[in-house]
C-alpha atoms as a PDB file:
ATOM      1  CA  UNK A   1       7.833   4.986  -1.590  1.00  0.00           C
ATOM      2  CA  UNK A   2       5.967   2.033  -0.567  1.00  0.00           C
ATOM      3  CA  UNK A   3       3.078   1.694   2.035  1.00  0.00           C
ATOM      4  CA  UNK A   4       1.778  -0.984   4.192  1.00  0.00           C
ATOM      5  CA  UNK A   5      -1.733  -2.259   4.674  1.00  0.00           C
ATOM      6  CA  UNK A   6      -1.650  -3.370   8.395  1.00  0.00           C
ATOM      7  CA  UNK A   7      -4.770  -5.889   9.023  1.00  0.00           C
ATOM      8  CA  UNK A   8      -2.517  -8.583   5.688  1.00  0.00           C
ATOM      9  CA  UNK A   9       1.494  -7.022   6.044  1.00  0.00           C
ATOM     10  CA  UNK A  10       0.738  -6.418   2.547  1.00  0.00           C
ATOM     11  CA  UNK A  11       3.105  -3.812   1.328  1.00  0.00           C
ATOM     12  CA  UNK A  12       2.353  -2.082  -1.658  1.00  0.00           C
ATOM     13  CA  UNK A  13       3.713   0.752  -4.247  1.00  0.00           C
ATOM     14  CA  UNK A  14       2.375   4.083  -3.315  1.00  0.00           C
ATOM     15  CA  UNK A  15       1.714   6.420  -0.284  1.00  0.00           C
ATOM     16  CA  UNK A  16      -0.470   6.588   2.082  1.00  0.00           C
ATOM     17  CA  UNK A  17      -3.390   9.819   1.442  1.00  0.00           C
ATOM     18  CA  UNK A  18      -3.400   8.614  -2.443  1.00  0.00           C
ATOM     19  CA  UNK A  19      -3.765   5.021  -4.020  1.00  0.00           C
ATOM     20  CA  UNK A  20      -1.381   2.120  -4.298  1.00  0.00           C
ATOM     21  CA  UNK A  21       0.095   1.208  -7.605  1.00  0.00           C
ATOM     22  CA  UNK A  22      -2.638  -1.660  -8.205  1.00  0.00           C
ATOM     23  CA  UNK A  23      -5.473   1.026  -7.607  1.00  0.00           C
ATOM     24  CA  UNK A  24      -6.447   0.793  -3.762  1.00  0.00           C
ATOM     25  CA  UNK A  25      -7.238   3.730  -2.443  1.00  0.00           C
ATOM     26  CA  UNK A  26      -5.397   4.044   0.709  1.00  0.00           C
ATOM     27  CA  UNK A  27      -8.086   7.157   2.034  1.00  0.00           C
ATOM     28  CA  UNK A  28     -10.724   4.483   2.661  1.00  0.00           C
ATOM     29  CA  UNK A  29     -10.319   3.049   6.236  1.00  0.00           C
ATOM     30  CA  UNK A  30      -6.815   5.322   6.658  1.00  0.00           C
ATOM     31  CA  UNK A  31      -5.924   3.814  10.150  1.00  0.00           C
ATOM     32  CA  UNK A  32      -5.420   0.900   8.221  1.00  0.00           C
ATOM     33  CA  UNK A  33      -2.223   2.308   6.443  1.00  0.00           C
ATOM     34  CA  UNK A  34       1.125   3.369   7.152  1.00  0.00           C
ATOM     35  CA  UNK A  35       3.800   4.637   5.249  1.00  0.00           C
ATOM     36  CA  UNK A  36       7.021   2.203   5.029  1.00  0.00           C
ATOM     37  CA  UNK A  37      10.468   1.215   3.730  1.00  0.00           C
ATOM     38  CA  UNK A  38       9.623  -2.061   3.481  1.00  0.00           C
ATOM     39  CA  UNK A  39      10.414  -4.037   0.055  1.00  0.00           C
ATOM     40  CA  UNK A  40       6.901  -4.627  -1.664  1.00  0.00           C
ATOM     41  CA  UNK A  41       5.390  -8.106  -1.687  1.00  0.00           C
ATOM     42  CA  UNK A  42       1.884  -7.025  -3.402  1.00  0.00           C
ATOM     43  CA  UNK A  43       1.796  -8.901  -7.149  1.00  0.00           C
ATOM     44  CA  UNK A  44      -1.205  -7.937  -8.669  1.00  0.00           C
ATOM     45  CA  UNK A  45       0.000  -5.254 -12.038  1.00  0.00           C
ATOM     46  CA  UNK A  46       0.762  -2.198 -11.232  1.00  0.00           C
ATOM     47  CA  UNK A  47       2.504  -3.046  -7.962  1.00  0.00           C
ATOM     48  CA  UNK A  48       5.053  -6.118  -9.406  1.00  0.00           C
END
């Protein structure tokens, strides 16, 4: 699954109530996440 940081269209590997696959923790500032289908454009490691 893949979710989506609104404020940059960044979408990264992960779900939303966990953290992403580069180690952002998607429970800080929640609002500003949302669960998508969207390929994943993030490129730092763990996300690529």
């Amino acid at each position: 699954m893949a979710v989506k940081h609104i404020p940059t269209n960044e979408v990264h590997v992960g779900s939303k109530g966990g953290t992403t696959g580069c180690g952002t923790d998607t429970n800080k500032l929640s609002t500003h996440w949302e669960n998508t289908n969207e390929r994943v454009t993030c490129r730092k490691n763990g996300c690529n």
